[in-house]
C-alpha atoms as a PDB file:
ATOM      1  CA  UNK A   1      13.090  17.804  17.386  1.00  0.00           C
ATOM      2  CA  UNK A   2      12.620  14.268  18.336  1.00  0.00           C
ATOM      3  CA  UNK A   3       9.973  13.467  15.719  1.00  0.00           C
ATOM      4  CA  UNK A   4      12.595  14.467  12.464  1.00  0.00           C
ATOM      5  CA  UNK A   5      15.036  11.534  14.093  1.00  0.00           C
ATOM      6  CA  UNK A   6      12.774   9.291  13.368  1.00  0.00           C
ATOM      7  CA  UNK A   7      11.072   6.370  15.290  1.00  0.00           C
ATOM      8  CA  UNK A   8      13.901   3.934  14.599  1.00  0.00           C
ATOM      9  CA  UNK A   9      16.258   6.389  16.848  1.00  0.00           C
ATOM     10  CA  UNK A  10      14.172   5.436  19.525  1.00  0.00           C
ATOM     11  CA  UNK A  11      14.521   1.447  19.417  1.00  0.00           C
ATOM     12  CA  UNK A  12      11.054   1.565  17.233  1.00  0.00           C
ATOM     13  CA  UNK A  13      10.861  -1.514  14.510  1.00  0.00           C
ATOM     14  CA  UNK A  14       9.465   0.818  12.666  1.00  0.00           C
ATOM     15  CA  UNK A  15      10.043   4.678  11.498  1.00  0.00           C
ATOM     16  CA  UNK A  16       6.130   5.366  11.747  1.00  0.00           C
ATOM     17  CA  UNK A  17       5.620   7.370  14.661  1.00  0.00           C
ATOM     18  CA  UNK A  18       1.782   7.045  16.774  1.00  0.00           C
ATOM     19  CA  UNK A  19       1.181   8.856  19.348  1.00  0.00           C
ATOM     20  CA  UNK A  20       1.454   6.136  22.286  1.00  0.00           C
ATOM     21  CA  UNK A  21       5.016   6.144  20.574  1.00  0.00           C
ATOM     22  CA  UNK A  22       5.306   9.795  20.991  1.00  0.00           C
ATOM     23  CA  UNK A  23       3.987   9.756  24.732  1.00  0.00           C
ATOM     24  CA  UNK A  24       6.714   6.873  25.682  1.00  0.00           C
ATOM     25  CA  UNK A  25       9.753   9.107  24.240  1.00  0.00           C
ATOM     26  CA  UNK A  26       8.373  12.498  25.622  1.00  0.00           C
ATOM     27  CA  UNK A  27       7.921  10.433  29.000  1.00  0.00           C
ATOM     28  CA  UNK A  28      11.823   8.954  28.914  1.00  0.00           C
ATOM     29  CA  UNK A  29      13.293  12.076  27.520  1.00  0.00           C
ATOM     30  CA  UNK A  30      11.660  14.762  29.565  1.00  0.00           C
ATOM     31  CA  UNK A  31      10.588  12.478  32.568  1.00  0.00           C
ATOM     32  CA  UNK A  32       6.608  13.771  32.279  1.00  0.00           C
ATOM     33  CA  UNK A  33       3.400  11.829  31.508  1.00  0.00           C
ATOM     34  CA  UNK A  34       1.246  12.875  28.682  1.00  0.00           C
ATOM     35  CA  UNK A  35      -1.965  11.200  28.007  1.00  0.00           C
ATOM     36  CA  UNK A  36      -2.456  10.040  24.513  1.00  0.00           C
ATOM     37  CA  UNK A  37      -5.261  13.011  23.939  1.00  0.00           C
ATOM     38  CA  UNK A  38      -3.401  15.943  25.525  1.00  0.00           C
ATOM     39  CA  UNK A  39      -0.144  14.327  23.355  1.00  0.00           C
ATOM     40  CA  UNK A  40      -2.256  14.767  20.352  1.00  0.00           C
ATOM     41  CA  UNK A  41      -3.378  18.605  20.906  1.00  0.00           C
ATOM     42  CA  UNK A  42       0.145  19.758  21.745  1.00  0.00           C
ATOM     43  CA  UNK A  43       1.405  18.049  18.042  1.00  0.00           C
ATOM     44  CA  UNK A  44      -1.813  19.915  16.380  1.00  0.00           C
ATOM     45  CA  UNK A  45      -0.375  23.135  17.837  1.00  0.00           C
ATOM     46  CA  UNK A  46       2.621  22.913  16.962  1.00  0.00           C
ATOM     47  CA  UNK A  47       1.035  22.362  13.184  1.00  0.00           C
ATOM     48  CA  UNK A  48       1.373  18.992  13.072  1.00  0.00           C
ATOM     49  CA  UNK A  49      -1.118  16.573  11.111  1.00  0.00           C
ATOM     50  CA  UNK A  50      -2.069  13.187  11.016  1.00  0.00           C
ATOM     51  CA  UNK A  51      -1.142  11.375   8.302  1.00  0.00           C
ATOM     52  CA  UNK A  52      -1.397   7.627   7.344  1.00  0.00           C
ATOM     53  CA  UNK A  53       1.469   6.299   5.075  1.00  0.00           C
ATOM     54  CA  UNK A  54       0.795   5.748   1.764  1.00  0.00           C
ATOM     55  CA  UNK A  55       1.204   1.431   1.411  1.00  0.00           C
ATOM     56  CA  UNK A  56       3.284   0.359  -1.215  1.00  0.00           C
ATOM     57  CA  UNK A  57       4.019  -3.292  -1.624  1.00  0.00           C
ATOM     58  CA  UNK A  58       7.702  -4.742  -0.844  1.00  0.00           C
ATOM     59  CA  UNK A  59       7.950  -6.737  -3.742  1.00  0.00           C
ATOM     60  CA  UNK A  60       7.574  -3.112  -6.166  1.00  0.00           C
ATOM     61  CA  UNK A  61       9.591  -3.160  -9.099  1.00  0.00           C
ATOM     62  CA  UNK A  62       9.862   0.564  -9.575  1.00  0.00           C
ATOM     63  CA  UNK A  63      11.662   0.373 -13.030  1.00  0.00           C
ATOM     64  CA  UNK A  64       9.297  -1.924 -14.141  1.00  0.00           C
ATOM     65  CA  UNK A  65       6.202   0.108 -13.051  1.00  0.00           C
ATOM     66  CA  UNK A  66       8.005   3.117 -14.881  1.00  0.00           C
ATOM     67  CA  UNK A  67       8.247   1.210 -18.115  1.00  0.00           C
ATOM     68  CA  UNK A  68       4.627   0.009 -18.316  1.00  0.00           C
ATOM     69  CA  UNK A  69       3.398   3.185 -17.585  1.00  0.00           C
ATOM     70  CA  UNK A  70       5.234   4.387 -20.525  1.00  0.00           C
ATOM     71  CA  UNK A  71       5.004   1.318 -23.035  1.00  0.00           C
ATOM     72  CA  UNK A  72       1.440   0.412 -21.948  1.00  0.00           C
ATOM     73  CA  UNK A  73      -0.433   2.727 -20.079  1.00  0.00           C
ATOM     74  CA  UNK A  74      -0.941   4.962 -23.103  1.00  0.00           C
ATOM     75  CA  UNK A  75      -2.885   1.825 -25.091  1.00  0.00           C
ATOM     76  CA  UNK A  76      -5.841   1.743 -22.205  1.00  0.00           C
ATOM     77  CA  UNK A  77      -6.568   5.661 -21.689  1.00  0.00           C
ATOM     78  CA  UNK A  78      -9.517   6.994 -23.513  1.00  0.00           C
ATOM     79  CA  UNK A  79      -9.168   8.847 -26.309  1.00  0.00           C
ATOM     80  CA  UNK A  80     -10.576  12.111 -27.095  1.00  0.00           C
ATOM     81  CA  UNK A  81     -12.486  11.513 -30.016  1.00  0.00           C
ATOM     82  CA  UNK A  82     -14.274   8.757 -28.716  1.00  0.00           C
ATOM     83  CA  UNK A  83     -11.707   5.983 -30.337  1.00  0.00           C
ATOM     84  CA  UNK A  84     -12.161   2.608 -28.407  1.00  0.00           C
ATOM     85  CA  UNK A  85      -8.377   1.676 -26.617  1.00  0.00           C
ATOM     86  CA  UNK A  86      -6.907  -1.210 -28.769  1.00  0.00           C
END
């Protein structure tokens, strides 16, 4: 299927497919015009859903994300008894 390649395949700067995307590869693959709506009800079909990607910043240090969430998350969540975070 041409959407599990990915969008990069396809010259895309990007791997997030859209469906103007979608329409440009279905027309140069297959040779037929889709408009954008029609496009959309064939993916929704097919059981396709849209879906926004989640944002995450570039600059993420995942290890060091991991570690406060371990060291210091557990200092700020509410206790059960009522005890204040210190």
């Amino acid at each position: 299927m041409i959407l599990a390649q990915g969008a990069l395949t396809y010259g895309f700067s990007t791997d997030l497919w859209t469906i103007p995307r979608i329409v440009q590869v279905a027309e140069t693959q297959w040779g037929v015009r889709y408009s954008e709506t029609a496009m959309w009800r064939m993916l929704k079909r097919h059981g396709l859903s849209w879906q926004r990607p989640r944002r995450q910043a570039r600059e993420k240090n995942l290890v060091a994300v991991r570690n406060w969430r371990r060291r210091s998350w557990p200092r700020y969540e509410k206790k059960p008894d009522g005890e204040r975070p210190s």
